[in-house]
Protein backbone atom coordinates (compact mmCIF):
# COMPACT_ATOMS: atom_id res chain seq x y z
CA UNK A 1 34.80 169.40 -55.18
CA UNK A 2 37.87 169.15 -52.96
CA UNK A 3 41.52 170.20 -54.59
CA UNK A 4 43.12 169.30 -50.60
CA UNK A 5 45.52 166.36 -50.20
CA UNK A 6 45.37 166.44 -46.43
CA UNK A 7 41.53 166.21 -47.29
CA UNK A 8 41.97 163.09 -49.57
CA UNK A 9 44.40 161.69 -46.85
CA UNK A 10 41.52 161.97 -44.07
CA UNK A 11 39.11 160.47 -46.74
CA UNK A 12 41.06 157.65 -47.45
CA UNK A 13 42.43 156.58 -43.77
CA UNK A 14 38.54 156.40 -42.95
CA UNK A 15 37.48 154.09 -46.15
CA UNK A 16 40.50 152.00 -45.80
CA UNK A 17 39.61 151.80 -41.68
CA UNK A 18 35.95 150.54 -42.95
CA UNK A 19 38.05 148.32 -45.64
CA UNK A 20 39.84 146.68 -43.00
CA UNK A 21 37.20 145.85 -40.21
CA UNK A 22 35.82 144.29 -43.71
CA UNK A 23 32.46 146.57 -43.76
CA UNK A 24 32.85 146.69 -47.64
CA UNK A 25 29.06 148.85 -48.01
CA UNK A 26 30.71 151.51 -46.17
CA UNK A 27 34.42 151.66 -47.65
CA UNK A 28 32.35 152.02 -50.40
CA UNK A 29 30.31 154.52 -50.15
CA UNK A 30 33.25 156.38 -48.86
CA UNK A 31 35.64 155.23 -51.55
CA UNK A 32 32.76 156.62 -53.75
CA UNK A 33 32.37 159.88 -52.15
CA UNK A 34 36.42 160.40 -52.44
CA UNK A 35 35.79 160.28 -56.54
CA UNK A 36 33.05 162.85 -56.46
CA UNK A 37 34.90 165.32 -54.11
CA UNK A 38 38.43 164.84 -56.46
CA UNK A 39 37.65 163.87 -60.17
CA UNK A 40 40.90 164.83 -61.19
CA UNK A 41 43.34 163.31 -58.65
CA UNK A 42 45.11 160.31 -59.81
CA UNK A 43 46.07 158.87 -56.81
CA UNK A 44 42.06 159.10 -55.93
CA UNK A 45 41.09 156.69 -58.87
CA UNK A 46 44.22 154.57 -58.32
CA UNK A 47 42.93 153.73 -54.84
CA UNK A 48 39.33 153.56 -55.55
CA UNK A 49 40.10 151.32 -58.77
CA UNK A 50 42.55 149.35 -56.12
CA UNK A 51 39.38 148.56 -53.78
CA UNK A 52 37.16 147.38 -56.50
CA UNK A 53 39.95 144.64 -57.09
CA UNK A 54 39.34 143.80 -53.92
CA UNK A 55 35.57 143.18 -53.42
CA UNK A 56 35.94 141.46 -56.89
CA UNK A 57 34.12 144.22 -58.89
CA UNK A 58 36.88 143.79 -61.49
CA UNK A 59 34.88 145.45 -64.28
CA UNK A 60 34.28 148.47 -62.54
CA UNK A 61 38.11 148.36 -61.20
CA UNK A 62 38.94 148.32 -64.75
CA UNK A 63 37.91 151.31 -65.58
CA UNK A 64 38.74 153.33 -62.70
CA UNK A 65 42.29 152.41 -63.26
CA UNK A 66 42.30 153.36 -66.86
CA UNK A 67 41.22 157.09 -65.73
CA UNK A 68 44.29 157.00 -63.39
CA UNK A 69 46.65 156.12 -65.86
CA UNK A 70 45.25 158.99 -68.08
CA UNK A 71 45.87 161.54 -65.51
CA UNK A 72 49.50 159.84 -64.29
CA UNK A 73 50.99 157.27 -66.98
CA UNK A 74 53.87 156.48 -65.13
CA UNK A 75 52.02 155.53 -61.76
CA UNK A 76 53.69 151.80 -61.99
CA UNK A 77 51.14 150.54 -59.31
CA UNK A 78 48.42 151.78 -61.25
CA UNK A 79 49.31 149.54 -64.41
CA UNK A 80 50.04 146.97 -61.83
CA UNK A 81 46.20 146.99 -60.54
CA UNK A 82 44.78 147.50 -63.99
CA UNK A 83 46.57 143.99 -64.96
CA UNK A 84 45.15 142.53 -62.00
CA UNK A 85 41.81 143.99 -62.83
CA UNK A 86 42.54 142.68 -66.63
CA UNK A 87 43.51 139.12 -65.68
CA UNK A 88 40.60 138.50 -63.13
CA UNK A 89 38.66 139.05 -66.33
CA UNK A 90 40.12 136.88 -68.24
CA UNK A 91 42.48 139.38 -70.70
CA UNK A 92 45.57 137.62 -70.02
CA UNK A 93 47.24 139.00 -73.02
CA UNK A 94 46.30 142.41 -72.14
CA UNK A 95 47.23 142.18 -68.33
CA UNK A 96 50.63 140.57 -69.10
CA UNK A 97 51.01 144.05 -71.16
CA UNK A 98 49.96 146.49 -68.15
CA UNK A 99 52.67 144.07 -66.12
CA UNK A 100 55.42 144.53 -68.15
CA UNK A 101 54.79 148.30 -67.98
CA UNK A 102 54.59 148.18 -64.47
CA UNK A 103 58.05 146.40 -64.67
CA UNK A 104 59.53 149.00 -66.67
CA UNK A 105 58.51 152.12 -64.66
CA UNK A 106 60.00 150.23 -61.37
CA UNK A 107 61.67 146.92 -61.67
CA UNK A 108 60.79 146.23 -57.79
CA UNK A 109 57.60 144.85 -58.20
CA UNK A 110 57.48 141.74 -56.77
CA UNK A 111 53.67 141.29 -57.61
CA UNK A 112 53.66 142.13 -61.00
CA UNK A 113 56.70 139.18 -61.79
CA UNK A 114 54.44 136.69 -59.64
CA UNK A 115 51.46 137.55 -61.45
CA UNK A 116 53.41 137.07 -64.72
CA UNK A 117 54.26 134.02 -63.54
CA UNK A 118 50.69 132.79 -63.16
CA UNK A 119 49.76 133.95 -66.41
CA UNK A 120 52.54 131.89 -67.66
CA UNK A 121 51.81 128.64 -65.52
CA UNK A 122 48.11 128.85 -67.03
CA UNK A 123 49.61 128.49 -70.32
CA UNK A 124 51.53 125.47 -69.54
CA UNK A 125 54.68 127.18 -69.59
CA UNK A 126 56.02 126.00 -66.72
CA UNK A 127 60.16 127.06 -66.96
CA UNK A 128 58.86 130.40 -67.96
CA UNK A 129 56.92 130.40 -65.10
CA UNK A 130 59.48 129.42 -62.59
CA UNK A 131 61.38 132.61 -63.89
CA UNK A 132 59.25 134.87 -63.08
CA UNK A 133 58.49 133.71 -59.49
CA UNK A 134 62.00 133.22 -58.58
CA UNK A 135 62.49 136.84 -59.95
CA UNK A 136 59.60 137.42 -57.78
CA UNK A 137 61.55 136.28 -54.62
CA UNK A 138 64.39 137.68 -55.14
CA UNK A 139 62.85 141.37 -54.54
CA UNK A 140 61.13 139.94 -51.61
CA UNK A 141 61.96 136.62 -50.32
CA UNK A 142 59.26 136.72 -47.29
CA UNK A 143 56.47 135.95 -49.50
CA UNK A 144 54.62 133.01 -48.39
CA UNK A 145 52.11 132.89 -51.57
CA UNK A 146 54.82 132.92 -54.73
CA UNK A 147 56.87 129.98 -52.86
CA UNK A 148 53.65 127.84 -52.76
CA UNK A 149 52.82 128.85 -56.76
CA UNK A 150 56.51 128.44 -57.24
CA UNK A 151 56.22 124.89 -55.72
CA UNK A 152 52.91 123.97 -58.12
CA UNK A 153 54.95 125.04 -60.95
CA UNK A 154 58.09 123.25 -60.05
CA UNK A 155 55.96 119.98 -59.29
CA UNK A 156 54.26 120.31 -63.00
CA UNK A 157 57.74 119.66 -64.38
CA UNK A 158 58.73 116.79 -62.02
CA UNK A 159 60.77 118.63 -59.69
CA UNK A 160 58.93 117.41 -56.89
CA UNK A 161 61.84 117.75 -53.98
CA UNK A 162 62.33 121.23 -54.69
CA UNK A 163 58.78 121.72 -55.29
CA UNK A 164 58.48 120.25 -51.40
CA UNK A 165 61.37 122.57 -50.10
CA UNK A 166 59.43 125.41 -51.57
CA UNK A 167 55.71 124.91 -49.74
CA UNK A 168 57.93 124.19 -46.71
CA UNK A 169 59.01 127.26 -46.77
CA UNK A 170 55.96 128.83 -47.43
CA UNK A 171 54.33 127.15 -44.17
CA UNK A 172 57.57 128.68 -42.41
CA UNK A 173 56.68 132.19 -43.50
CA UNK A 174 53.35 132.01 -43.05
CA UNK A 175 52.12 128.85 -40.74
CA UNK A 176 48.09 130.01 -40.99
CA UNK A 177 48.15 129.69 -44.55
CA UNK A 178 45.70 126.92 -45.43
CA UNK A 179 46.70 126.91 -48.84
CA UNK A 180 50.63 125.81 -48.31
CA UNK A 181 49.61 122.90 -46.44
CA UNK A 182 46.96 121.84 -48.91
CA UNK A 183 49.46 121.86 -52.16
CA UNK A 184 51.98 120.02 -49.29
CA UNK A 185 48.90 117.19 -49.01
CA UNK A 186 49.17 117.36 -53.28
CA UNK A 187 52.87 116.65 -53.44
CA UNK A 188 52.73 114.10 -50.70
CA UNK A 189 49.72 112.28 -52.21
CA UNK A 190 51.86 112.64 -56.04
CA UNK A 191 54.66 110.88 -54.72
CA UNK A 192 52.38 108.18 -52.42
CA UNK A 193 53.12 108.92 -48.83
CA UNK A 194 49.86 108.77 -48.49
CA UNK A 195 49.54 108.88 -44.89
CA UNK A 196 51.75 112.48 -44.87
CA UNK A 197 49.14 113.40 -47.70
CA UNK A 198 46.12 112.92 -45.20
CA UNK A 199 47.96 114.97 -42.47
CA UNK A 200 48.43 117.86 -44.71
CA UNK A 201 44.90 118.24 -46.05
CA UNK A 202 43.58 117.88 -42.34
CA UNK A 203 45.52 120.47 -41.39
CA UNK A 204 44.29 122.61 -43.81
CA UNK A 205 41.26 122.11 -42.92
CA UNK A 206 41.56 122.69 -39.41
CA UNK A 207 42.88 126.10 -40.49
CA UNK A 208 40.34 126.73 -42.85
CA UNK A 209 37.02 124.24 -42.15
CA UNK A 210 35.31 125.71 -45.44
CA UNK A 211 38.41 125.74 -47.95
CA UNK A 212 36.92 123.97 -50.95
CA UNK A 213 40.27 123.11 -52.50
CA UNK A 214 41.30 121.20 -49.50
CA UNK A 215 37.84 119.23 -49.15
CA UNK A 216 38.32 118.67 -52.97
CA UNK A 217 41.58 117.77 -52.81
CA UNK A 218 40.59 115.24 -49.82
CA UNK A 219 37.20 113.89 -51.75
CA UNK A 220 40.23 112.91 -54.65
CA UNK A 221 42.41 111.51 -51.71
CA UNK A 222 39.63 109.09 -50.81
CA UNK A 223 38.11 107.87 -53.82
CA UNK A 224 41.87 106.98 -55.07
CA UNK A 225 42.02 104.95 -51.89
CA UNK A 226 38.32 103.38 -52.96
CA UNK A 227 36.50 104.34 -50.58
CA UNK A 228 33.65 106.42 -51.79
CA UNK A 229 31.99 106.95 -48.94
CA UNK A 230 33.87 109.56 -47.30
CA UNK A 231 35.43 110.62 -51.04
CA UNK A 232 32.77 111.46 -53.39
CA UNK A 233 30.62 114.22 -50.78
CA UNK A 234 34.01 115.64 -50.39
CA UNK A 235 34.35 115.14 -53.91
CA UNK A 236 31.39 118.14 -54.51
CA UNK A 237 33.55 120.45 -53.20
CA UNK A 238 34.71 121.19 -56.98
CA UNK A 239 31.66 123.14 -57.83
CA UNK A 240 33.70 125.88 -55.20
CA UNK A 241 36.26 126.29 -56.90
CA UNK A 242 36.87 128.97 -59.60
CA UNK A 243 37.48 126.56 -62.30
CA UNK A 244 33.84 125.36 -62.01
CA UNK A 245 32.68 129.14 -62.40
CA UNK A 246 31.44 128.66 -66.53
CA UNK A 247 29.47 125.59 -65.39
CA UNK A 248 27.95 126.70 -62.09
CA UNK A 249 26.55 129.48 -63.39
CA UNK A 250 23.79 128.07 -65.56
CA UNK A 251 22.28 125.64 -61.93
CA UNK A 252 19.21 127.80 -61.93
CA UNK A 253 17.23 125.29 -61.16
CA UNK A 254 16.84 122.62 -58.36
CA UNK A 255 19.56 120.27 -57.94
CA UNK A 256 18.28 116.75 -58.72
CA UNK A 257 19.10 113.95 -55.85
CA UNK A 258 16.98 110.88 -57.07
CA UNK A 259 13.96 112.18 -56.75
CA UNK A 260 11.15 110.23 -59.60
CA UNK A 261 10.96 112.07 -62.74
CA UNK A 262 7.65 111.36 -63.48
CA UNK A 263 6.29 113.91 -65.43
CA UNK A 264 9.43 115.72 -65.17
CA UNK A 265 12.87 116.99 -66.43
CA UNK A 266 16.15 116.99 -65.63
CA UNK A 267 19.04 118.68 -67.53
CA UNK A 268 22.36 116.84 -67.14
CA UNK A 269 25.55 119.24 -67.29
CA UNK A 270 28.98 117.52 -68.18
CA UNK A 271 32.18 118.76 -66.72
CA UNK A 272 36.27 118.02 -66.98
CA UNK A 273 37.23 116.50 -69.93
CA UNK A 274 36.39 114.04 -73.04
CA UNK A 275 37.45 110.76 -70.85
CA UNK A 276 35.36 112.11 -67.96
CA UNK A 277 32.32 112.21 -69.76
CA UNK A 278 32.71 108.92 -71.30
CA UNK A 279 33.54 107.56 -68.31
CA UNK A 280 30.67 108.74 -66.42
CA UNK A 281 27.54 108.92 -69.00
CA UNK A 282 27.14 104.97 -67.89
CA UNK A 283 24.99 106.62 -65.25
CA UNK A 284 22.58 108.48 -67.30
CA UNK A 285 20.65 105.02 -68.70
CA UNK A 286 20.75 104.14 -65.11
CA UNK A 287 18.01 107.09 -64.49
CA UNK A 288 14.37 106.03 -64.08
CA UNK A 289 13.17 108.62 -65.99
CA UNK A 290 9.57 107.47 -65.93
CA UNK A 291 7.28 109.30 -68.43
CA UNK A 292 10.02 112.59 -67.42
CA UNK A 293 12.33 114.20 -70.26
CA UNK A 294 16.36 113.62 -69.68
CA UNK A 295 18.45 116.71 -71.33
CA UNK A 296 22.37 116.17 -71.66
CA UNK A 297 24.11 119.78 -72.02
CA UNK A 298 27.83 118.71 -73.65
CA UNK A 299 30.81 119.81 -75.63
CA UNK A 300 29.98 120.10 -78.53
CA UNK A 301 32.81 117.35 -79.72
CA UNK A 302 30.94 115.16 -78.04
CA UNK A 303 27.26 115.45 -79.09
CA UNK A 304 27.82 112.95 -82.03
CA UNK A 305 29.10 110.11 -79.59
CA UNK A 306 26.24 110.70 -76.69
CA UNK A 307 23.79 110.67 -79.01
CA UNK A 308 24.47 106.83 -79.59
CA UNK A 309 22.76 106.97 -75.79
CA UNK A 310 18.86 106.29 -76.36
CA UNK A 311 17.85 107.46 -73.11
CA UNK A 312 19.00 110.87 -73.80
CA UNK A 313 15.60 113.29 -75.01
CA UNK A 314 17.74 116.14 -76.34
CA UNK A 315 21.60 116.98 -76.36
CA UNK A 316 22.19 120.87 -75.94
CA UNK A 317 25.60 121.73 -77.44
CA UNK A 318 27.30 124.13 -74.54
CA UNK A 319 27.14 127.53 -75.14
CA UNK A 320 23.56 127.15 -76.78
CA UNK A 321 20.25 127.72 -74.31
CA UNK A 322 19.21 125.51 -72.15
CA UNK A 323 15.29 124.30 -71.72
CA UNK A 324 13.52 125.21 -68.64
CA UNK A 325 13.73 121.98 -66.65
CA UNK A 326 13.00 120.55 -63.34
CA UNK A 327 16.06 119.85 -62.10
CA UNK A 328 19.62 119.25 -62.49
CA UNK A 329 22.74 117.33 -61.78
CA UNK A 330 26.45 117.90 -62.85
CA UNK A 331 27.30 114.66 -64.58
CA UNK A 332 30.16 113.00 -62.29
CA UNK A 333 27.18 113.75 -59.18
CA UNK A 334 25.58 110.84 -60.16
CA UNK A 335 27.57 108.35 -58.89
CA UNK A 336 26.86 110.29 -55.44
CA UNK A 337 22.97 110.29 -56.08
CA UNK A 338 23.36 106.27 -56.85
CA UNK A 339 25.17 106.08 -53.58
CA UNK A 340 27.76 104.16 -55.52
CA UNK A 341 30.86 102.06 -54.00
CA UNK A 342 33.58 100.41 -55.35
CA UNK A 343 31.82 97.02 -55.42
CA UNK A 344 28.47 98.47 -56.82
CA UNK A 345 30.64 100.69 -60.14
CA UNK A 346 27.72 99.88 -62.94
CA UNK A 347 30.20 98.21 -65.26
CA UNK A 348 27.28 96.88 -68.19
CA UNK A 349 29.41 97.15 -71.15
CA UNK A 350 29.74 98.06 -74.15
CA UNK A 351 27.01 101.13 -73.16
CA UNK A 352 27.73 103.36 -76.29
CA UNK A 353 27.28 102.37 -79.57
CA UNK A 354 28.75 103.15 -82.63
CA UNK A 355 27.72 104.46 -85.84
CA UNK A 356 26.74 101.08 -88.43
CA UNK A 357 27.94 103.12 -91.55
CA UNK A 358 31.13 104.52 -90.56
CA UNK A 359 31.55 100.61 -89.01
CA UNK A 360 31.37 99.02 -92.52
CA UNK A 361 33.79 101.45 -94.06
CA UNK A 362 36.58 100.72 -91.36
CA UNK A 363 35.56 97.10 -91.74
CA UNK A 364 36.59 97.11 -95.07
CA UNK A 365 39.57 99.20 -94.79
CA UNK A 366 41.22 97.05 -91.77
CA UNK A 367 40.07 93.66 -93.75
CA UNK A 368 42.32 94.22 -96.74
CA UNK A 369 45.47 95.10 -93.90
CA UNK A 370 47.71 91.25 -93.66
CA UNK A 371 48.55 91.16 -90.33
CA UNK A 372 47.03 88.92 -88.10
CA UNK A 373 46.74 91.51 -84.75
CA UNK A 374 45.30 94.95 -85.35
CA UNK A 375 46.28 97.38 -82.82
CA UNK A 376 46.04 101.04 -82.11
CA UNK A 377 48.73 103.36 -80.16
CA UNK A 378 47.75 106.87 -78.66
CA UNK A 379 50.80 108.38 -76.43
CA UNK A 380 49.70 111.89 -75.74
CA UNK A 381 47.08 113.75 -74.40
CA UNK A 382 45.30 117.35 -75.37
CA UNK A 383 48.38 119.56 -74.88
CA UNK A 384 45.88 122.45 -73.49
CA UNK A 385 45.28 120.30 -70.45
CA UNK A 386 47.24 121.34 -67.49
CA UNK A 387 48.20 117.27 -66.77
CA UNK A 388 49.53 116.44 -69.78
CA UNK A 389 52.99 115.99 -68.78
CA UNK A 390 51.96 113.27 -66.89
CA UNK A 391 49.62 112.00 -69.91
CA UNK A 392 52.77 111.64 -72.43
CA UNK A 393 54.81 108.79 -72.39
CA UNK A 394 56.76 110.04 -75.63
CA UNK A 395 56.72 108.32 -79.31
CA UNK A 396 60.36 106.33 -78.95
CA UNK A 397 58.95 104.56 -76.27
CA UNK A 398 56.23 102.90 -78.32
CA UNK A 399 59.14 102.41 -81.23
CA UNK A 400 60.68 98.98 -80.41
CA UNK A 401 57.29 97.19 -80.38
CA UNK A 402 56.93 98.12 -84.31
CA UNK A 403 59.04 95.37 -84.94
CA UNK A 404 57.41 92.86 -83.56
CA UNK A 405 56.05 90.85 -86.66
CA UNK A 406 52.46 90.34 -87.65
CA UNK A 407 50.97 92.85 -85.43
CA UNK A 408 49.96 96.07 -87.80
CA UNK A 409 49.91 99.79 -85.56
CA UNK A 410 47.38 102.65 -86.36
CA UNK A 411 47.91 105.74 -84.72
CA UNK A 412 45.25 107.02 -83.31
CA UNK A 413 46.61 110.53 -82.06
CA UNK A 414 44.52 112.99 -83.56
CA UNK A 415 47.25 115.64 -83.98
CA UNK A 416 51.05 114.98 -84.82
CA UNK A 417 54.14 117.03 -83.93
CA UNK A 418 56.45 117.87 -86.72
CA UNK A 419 59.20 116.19 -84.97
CA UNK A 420 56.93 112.33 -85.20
CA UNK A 421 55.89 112.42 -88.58
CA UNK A 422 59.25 111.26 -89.96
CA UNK A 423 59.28 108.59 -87.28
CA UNK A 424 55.68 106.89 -88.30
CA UNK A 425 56.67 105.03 -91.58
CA UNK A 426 56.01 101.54 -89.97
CA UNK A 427 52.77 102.54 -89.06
CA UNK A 428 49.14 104.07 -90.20
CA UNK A 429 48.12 107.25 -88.99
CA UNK A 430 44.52 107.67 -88.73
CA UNK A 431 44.32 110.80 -86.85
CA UNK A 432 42.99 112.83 -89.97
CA UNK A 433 40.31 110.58 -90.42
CA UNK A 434 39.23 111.13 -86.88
CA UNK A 435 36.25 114.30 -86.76
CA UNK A 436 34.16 113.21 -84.02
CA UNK A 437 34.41 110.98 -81.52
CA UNK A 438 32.05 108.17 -83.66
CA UNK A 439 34.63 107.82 -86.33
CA UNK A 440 37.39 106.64 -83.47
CA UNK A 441 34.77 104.63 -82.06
CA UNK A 442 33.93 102.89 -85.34
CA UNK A 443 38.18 102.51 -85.98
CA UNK A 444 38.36 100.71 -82.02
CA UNK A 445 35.25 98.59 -83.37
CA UNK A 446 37.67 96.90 -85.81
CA UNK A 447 40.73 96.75 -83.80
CA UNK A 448 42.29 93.75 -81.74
CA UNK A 449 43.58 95.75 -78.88
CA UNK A 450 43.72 99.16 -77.92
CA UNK A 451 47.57 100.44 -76.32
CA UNK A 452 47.47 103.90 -74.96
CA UNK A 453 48.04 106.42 -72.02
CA UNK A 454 45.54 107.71 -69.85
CA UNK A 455 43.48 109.46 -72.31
CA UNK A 456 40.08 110.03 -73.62
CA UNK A 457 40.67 106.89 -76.19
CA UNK A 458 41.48 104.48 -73.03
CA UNK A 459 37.86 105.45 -71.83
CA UNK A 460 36.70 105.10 -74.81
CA UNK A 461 37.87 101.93 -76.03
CA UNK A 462 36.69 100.34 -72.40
CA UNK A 463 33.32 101.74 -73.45
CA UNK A 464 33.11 100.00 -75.89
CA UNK A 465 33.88 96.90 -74.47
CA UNK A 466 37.39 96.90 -76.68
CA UNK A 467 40.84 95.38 -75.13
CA UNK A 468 42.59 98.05 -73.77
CA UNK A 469 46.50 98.49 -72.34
CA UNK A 470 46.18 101.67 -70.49
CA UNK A 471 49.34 102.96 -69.45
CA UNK A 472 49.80 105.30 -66.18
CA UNK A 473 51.60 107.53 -64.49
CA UNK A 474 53.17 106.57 -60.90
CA UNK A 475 49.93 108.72 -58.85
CA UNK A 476 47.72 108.07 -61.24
CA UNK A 477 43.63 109.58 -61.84
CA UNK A 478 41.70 108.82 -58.85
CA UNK A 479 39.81 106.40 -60.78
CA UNK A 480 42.43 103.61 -61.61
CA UNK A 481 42.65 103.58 -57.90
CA UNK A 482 46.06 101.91 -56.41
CA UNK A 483 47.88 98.28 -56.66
CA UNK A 484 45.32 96.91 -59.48
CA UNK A 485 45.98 95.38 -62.31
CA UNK A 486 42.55 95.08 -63.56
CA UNK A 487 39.62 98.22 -64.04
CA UNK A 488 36.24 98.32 -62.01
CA UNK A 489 34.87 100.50 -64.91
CA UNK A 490 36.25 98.85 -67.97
CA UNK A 491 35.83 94.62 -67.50
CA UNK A 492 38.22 94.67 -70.84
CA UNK A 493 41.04 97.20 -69.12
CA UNK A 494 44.54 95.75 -68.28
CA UNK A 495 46.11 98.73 -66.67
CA UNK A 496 49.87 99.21 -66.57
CA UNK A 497 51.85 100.94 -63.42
CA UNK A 498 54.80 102.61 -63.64
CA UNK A 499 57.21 101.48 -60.33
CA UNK A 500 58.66 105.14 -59.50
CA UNK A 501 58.03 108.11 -61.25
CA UNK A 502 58.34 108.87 -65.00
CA UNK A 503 58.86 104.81 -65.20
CA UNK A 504 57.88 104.38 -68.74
CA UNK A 505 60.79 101.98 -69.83
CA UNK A 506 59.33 99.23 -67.45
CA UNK A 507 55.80 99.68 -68.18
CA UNK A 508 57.47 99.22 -72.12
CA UNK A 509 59.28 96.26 -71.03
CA UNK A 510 56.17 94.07 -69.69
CA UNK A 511 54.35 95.69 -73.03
CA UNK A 512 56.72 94.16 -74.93
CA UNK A 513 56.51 91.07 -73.33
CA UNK A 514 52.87 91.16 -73.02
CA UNK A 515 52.45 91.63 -76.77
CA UNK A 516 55.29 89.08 -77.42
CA UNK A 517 52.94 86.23 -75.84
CA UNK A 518 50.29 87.44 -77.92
CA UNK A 519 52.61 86.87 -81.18
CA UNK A 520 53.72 83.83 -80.25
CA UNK A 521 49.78 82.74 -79.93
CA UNK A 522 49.35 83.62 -83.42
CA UNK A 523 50.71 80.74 -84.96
């Protein structure tokens, strides 16, 4: 046991040399040799703890840091690694503390306000975000990485000039960044200069060949365009990312790529969200499955609606074990494995079903309503979904068409804000009625058309083979592609563009007219 600092010193220049050349095995055996020689030096865990962060080890970085902070509370970079450690695991509540007690032992830590602010921007709260990087900045305004997080933020709330400024400068400060030029490619391809949005994400790449984000980011580039061909390989770059890291981790077994199933099994995995699925489970009766077993591991919110798909074996509700199984394939791969194009989208529909009971209830219920038209309104998305402000067209928008006579509105928006309830009383609000996906699909069954944003009820009613109005954002989701009017996926889609961005009063204006023709075709 060592008590020296000049020995520490000596120990730690030749782990952090190791460290550097990026021979991790030996900065860490050495790292690991500097605990044992000074168990009670602070400033030994703090940089041990600090390296751990840094090869990812964040559970065992944890707990180095909490020894340092027991020998030196006040060692602000200490609480500042520990939140690191904290939010890498997932304890954003309990990092954001260790960051604000970084903050208040020295108010100069750049790093701890822009980690706050990604904490922040995970919840959704953008402004509060914003705040913290540009507090960020002002400490230090040479660094590269917080003006390309403050530009994401600053784009989520529509502030997409700024939000160009700001990666801009981020390439200035640090021009061998892949990552500026990739969220540059993102803004560009937002606002549909779509040739500046290519040139970014090939530059990135040429930085960084292997950068999944960017080869995502391109795959999503592509298929918006239509063409599939160069889009959807690229488009397996998501299974890279971070995001994917719940998912990925149960592909034990070998990946499936068309191969016959006879005798065999393959275990499906969804991914993304409600719409996704629904959108993409067309696929799954496509499968020759032979004499093989087909398992589908979902959400459990969704188990009731897939099951309506007969060429499903079992339905594993995530979280619960999987079988042992041949193969498998993420869901939205299949369109990959059917080598599918833009002319050869499987569009059989309706391809769910829906429950025959909860059909004759509704029947009954929407037979005793007088008006002649029957339609059903959703103008929000899941407000846990990073997108969502460009999923929410806003109530008042959808007001003025309430007064068009004869045509009855059900709301199908499965959770209200306080401030819409008051402004419903012309319409029926069905949300409470809706627990699974099978009782909205039974409500669509009896309705005349379906009006909504981009949401999981747009995929749904196309599913079914239901008249749908879906209404989109200027860039919209990949897969209402560009300059159409009419859906690949959904025969019985009419989709509605906005002309510039945030445009909902003219996508409400040919609504209104739309659904005026229809009136005056009543009789």
């Amino acid at each position: 046991m060592q008590t020296s600092t000049s020995g520490l010193e000596q120990l730690l220049s030749e782990a952090k040399a190791f460290e550097e050349k990026r021979d991790y095995t030996a900065a860490q055996t050495k790292f690991n040799e500097i605990l044992k020689q000074f168990p009670n030096n602070p400033t030994a865990y703090y940089e041990v703890g600090t390296f751990y962060n840094h090869i990812g080890q964040y559970e065992r970085a944890k707990n180095i840091l909490a020894n340092a902070l027991k020998q030196q509370p006040d060692n602000a970079n200490a609480w500042l690694s520990l939140g690191v450690s904290l939010q890498s695991l997932k304890s954003d509540s309990e990092s954001e503390k260790c960051y604000r007690q970084a903050i208040a032992l020295n108010a100069n830590l750049a790093a701890a306000y822009c980690n706050l602010g990604i904490i922040y921007r995970n919840k959704g709260l953008f402004h509060e975000a914003i705040q913290f990087y540009q507090r960020a900045l002002a400490i230090d305004p040479n660094l590269a990485i917080v003006y390309s997080a403050l530009s994401n933020a600053l784009l989520m709330i529509g502030e997409t000039e700024q939000a160009i400024t700001m990666q801009k400068k981020a390439i200035e400060l640090s021009p061998g960044q892949a990552k500026a030029y990739n969220g540059l490619g993102m803004i560009m391809q937002l606002t549909q200069h779509f040739d500046e949005a290519l040139m970014w994400y090939q530059k990135a790449l040429s930085i960084a060949p292997t950068y999944s984000e960017a080869q995502f980011n391109l795959g999503l580039y592509y298929l918006q365009q239509g063409d599939f061909k160069q889009g959807l390989p690229r488009y397996e770059a998501r299974w890279q990312l971070l995001t994917a890291n719940p998912i990925r981790s149960q592909f034990i077994y070998p990946r499936w790529n068309g191969e016959s199933l006879q005798g065999k099994s393959l275990l499906i995995f969804t991914e993304q969200g409600y719409g996704d699925i629904i959108n993409f489970c067309r696929y799954i009766p496509l499968i020759n499955k032979a004499n093989g077993k087909i398992y589908l591991n979902c959400q459990l919110e969704m188990v009731s609606l897939m099951k309506t798909l007969s060429c499903i074996d079992r339905i594993i509700p995530r979280g619960d074990e999987n079988p042992a199984v041949d193969y498998y394939i993420p869901l939205q791969s299949l369109p990959l494995v059917f080598e599918t194009t833009l002319e050869t989208i499987p569009a059989n529909v309706p391809y769910l079903t829906t429950d025959q009971e909860k059909v004759a209830y509704w029947r009954d219920f929407f037979e005793a309503q007088p008006a002649k038209l029957k339609v059903g309104i959703c103008w929000r998305g899941r407000p846990n979904l990073v997108n969502t402000i460009n999923r929410t067209c806003g109530l008042y928008y959808f007001e003025p068409l309430f007064s068009i006579p004869n045509i009855a509105f059900f709301s199908l928006q499965k959770e209200l804000l306080p401030e819409e309830e008051g402004r419903l009383s012309n319409i029926i609000c069905l949300g409470d009625k809706l627990n699974d996906f099978t009782d909205t699909a039974a409500i669509i069954e009896q309705l005349d058309l379906v009006i909504t944003i981009d949401t999981s009820i747009a995929h749904l009613a196309g599913a079914l083979n239901k008249p749908v109005w879906n209404l989109l954002p200027y860039t919209p989701d990949w897969r209402w592609f560009l300059n159409r009017r009419d859906s690949p996926w959904y025969p019985s889609m009419h989709l509605y563009r906005q002309s510039a961005p945030n445009d909902w009063k003219s996508i409400f204006t040919q609504v209104m007219q739309d659904l005026g023709t229809i009136y005056n075709s009543l009789g």
